[in-house]
C-alpha atoms as a PDB file:
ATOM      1  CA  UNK A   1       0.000   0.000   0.000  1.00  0.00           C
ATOM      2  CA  UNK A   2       1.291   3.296  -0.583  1.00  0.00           C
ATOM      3  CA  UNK A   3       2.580   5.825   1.953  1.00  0.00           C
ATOM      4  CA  UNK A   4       1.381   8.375   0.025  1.00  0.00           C
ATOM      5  CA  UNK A   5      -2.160   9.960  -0.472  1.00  0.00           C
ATOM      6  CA  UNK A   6      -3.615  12.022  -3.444  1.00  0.00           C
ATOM      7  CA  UNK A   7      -5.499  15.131  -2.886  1.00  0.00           C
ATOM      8  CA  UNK A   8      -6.998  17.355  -5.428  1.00  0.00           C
ATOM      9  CA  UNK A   9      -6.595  21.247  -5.440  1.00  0.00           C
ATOM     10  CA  UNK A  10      -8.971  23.707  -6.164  1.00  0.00           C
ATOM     11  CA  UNK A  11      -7.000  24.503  -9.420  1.00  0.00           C
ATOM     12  CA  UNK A  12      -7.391  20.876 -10.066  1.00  0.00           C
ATOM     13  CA  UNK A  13      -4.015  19.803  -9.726  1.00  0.00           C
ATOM     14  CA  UNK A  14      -2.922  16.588  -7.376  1.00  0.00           C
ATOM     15  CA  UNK A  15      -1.016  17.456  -4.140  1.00  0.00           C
ATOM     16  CA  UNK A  16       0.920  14.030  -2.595  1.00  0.00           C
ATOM     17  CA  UNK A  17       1.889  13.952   0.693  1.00  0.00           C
ATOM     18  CA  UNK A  18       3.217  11.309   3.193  1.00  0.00           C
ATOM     19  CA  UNK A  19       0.403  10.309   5.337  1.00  0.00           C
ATOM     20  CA  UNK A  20       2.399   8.209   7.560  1.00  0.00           C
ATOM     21  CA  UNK A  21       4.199  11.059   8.215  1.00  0.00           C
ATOM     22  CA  UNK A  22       1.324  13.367   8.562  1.00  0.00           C
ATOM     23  CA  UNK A  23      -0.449  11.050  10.965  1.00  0.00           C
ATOM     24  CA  UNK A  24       2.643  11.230  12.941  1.00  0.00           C
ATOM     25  CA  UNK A  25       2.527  14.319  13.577  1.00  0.00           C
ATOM     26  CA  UNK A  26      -1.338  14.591  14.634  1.00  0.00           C
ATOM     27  CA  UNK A  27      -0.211  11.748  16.904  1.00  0.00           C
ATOM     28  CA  UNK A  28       2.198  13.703  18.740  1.00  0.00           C
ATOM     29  CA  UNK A  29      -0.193  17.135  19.102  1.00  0.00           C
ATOM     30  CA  UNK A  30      -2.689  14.908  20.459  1.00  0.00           C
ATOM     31  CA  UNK A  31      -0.690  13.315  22.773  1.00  0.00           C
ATOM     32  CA  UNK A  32       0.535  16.536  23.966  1.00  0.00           C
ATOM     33  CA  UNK A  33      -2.164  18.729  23.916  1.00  0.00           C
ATOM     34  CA  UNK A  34      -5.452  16.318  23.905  1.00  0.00           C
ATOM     35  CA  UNK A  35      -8.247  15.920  21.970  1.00  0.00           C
ATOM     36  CA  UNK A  36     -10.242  19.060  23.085  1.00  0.00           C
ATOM     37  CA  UNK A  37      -7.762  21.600  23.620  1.00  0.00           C
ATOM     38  CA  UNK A  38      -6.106  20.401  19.746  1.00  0.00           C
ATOM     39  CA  UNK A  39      -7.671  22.935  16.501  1.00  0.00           C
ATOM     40  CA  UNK A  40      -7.880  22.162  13.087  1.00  0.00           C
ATOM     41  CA  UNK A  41      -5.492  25.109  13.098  1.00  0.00           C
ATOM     42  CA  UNK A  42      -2.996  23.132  14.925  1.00  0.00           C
ATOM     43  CA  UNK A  43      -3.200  19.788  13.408  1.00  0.00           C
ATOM     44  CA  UNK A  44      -2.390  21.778   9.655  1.00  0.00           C
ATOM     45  CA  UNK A  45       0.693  23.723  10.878  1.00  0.00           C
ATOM     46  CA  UNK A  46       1.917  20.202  12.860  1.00  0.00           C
ATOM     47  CA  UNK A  47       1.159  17.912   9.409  1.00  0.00           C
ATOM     48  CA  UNK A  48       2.255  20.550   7.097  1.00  0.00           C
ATOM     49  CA  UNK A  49      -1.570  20.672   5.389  1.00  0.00           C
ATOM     50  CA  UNK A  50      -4.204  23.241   4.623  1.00  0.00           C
ATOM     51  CA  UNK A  51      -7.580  22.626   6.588  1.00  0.00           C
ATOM     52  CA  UNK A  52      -8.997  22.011   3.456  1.00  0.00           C
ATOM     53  CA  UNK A  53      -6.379  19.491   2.735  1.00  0.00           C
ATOM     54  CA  UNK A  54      -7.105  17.637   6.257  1.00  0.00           C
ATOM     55  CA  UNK A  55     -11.023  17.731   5.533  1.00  0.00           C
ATOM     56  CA  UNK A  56     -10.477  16.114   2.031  1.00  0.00           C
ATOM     57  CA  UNK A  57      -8.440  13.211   3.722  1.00  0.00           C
ATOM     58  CA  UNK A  58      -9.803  12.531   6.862  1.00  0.00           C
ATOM     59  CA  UNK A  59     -13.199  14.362   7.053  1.00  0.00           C
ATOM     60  CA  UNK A  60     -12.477  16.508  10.405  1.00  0.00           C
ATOM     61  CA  UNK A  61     -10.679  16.963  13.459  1.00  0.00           C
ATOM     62  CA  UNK A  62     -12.388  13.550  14.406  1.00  0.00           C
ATOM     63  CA  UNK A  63     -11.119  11.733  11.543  1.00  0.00           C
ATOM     64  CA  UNK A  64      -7.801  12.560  11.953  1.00  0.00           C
ATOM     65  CA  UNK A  65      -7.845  11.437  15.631  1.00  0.00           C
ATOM     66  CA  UNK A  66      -9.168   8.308  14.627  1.00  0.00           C
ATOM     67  CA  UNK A  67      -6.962   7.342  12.029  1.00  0.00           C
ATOM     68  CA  UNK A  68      -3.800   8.699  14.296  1.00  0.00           C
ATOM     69  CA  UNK A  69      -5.180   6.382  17.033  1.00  0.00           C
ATOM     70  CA  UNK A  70      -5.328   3.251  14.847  1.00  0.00           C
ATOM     71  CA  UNK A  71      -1.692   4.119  13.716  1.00  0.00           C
ATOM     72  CA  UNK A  72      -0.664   4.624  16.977  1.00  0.00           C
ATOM     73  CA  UNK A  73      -2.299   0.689  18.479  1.00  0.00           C
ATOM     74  CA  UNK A  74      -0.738  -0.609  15.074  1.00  0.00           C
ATOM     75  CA  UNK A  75       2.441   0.138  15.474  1.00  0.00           C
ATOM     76  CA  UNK A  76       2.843  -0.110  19.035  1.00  0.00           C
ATOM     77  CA  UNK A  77       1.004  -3.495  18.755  1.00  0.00           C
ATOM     78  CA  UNK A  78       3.891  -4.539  16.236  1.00  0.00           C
ATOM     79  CA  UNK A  79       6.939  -3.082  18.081  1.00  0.00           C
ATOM     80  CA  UNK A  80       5.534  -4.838  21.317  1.00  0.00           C
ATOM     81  CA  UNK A  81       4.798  -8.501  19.273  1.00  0.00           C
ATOM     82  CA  UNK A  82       8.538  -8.000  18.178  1.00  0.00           C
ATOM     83  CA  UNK A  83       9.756  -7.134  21.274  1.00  0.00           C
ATOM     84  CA  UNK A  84       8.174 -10.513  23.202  1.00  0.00           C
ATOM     85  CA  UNK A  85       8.781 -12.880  19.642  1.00  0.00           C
ATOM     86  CA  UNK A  86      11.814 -14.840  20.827  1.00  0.00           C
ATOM     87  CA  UNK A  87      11.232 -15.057  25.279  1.00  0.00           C
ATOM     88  CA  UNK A  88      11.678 -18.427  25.930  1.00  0.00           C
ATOM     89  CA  UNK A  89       8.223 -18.800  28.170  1.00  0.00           C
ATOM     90  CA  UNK A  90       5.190 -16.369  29.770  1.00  0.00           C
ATOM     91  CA  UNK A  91       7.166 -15.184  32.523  1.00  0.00           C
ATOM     92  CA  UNK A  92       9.858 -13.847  30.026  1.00  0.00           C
ATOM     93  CA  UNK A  93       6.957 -12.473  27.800  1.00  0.00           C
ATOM     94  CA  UNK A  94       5.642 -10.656  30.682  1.00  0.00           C
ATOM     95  CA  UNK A  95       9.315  -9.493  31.894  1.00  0.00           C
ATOM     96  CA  UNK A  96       9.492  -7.953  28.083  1.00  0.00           C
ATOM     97  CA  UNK A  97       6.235  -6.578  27.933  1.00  0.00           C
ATOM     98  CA  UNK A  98       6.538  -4.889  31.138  1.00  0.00           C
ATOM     99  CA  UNK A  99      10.337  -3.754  30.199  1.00  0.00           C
ATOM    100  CA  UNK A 100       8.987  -2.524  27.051  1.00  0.00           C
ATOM    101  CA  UNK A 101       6.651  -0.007  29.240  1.00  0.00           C
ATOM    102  CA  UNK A 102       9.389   1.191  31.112  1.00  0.00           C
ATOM    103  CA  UNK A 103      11.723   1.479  28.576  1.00  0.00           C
ATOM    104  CA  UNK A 104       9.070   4.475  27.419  1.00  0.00           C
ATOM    105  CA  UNK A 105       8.115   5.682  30.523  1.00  0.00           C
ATOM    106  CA  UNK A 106      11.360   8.047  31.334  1.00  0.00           C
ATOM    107  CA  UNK A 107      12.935  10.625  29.673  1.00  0.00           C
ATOM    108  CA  UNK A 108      11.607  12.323  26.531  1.00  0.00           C
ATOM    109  CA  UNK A 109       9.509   9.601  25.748  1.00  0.00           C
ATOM    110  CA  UNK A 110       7.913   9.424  29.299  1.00  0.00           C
ATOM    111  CA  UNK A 111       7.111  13.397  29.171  1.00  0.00           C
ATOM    112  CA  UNK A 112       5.431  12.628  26.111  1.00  0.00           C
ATOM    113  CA  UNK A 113       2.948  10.196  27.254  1.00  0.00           C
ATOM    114  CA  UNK A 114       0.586   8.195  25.795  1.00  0.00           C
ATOM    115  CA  UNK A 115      -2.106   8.553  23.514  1.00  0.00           C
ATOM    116  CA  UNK A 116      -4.439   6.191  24.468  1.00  0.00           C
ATOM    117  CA  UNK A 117      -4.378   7.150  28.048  1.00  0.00           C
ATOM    118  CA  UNK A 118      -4.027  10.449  27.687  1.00  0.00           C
ATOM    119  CA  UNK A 119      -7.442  10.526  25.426  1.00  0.00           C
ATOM    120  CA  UNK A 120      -9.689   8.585  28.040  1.00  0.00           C
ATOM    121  CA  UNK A 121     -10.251  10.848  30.126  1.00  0.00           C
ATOM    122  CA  UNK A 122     -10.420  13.708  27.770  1.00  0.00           C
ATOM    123  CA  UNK A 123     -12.977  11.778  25.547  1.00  0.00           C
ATOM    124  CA  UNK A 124     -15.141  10.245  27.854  1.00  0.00           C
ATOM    125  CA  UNK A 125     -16.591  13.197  28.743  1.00  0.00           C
ATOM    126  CA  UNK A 126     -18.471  14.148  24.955  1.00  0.00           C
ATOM    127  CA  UNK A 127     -17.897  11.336  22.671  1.00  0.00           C
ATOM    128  CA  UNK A 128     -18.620   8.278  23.674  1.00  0.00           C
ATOM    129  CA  UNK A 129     -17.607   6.375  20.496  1.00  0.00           C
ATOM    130  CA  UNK A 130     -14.467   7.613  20.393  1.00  0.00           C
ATOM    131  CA  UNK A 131     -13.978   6.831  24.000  1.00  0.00           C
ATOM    132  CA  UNK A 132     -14.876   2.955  23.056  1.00  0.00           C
ATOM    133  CA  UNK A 133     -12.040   2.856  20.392  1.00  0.00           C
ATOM    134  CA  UNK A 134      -9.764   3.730  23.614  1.00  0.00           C
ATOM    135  CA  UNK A 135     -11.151   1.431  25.895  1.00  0.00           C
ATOM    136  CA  UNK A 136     -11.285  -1.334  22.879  1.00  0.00           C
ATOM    137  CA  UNK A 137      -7.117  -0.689  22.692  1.00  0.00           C
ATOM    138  CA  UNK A 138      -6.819  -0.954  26.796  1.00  0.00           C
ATOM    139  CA  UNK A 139      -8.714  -4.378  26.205  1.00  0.00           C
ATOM    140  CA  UNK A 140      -6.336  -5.501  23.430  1.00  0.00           C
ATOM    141  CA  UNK A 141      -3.645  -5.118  25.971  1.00  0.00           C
ATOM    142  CA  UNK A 142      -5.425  -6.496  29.179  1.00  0.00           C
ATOM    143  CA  UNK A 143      -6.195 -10.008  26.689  1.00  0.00           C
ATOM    144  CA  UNK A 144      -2.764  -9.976  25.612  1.00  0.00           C
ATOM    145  CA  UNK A 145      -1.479 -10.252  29.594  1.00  0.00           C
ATOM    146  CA  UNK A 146      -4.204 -12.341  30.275  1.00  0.00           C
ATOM    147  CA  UNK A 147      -2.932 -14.866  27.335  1.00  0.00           C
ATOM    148  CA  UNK A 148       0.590 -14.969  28.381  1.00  0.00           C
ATOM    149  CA  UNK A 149      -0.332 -15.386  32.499  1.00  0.00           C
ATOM    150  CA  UNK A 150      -1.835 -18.564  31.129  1.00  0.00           C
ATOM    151  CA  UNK A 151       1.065 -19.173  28.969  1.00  0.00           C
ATOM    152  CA  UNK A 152       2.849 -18.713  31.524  1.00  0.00           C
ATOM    153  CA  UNK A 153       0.883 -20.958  33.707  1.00  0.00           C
ATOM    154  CA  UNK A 154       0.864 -23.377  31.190  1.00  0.00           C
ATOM    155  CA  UNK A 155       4.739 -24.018  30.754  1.00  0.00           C
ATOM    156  CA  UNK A 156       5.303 -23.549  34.412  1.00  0.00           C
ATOM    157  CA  UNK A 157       6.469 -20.556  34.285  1.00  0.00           C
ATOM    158  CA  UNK A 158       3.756 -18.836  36.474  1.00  0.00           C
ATOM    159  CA  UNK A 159       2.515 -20.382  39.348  1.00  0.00           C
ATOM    160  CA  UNK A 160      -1.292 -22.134  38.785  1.00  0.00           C
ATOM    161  CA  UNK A 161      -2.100 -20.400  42.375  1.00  0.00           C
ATOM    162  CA  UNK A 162      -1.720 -16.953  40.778  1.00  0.00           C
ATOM    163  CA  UNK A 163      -5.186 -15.529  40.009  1.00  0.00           C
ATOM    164  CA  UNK A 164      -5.194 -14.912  36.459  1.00  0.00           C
ATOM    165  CA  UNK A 165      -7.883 -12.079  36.289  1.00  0.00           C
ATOM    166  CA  UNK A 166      -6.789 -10.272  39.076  1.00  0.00           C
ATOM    167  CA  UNK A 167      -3.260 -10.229  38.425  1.00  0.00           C
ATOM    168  CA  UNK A 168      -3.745  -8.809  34.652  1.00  0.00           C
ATOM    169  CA  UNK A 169      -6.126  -6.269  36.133  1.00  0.00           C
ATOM    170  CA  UNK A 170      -2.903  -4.923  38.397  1.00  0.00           C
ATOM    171  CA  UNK A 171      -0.395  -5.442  35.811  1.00  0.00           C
ATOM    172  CA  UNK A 172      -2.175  -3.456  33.341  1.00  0.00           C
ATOM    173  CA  UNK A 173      -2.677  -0.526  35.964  1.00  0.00           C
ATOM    174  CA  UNK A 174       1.309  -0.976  36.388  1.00  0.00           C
ATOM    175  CA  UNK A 175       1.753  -0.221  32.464  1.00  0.00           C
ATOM    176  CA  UNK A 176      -0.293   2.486  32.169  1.00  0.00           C
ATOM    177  CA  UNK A 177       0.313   3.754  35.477  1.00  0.00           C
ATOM    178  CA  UNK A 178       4.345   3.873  34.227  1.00  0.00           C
ATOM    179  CA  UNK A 179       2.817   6.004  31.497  1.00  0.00           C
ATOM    180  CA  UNK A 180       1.249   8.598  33.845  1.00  0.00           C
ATOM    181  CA  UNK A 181       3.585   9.551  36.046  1.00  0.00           C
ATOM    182  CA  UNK A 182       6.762   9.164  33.482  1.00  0.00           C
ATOM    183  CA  UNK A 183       4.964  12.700  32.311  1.00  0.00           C
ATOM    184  CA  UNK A 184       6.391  14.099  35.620  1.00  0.00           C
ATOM    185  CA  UNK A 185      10.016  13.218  35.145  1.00  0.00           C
ATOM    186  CA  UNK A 186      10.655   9.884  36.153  1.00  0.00           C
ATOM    187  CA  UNK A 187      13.956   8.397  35.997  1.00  0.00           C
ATOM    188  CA  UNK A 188      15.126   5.180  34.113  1.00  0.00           C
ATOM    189  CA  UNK A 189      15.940   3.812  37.723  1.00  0.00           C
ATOM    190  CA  UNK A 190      12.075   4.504  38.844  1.00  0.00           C
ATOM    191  CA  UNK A 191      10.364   2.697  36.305  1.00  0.00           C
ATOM    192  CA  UNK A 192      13.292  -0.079  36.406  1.00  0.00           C
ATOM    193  CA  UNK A 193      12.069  -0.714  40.460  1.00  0.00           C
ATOM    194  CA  UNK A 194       8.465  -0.976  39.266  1.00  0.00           C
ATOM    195  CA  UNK A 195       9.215  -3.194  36.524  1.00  0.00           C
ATOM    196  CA  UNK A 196      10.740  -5.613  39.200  1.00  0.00           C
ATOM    197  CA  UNK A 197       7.375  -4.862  41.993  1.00  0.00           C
ATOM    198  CA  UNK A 198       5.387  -6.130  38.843  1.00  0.00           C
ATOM    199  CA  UNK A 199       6.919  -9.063  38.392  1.00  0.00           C
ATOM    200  CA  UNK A 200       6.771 -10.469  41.843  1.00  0.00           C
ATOM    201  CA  UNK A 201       2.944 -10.637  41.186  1.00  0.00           C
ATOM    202  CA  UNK A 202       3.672 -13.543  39.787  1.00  0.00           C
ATOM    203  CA  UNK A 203       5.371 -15.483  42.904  1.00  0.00           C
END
């Protein structure tokens, strides 16, 4: 598929530009700004488009939130599914997938945040579709711990005494939770000491 997408000028003419690129960009405004406080205004001068431009391709502000969304659960989903590809059993998996959290939760990359907890609480409040698209990615993630606590369970990895459910519940407040306070600061060290409090959920 191509990186690129066509748009037609007024004058008739096709304009190209690279809408991986472009949904980058919205990606980062909304992760620093949030969905309410971020204008049409701002999304063209941070994706290098007109507003007409941005209305042609996506529809509206909406659109363009959407489609950054599902390019931001793509891609993390792949980098993540890399990340875990080659742990020898569920413990490991969940040692990786927790790493990988902390990993972004410091430095630049912690101050930045995250866009799918940064948006639920700014969308629940007037658009409850676009709040369920949020909560749907926060479910993708709570399965996938789920899955490899039974993995887990299943090679002997995990404990059978350790209660699924519950523990996915905590570890997935432990993820996001890294996300949420590595806005304030946080040093590698911090979110290296949680990483290891996670895992002894699993003793």
């Amino acid at each position: 598929m191509s990186d690129t997408l066509d748009l037609q000028k007024s004058r008739g003419r096709p304009r190209e530009f690279d809408t991986e690129a472009a949904l980058d960009a919205a990606m980062a405004l909304f992760i620093e700004r949030g969905y309410a406080a971020t204008a049409i205004s701002d999304l063209g001068a941070a994706m290098g488009l007109t507003a007409g431009s941005i209305y042609k391709a996506f529809g509206d502000k909406r659109g363009v939130f959407i489609a950054a969304l599902e390019r931001y659960t793509s891609t993390r989903g792949a980098r993540i599914s890399e990340h875990l590809s080659d742990a020898a059993n569920g413990r490991e998996r969940l040692a990786r997938l927790i790493d990988y959290y902390a990993s972004h939760s410091h430095g630049d990359s912690g101050r930045r945040g995250c866009l799918v907890i940064g948006s639920a609480r700014d969308l629940a409040l007037f658009d409850p579709d676009l709040q369920a698209r949020v909560e749907k990615a926060v479910s993708v993630r709570e399965t996938l711990i789920i899955d490899t606590i039974r993995d887990g369970q299943t090679d002997g990895s995990v404990p059978s005494s350790v209660d699924v459910e519950a523990t996915a519940k905590a570890m997935l407040c432990l993820l996001y939770g890294m996300r949420v306070i590595g806005k304030t600061g946080r040093s590698e060290a911090e979110m290296r000491a949680i990483s290891a409090a996670a895992m002894k959920l699993l003793d």
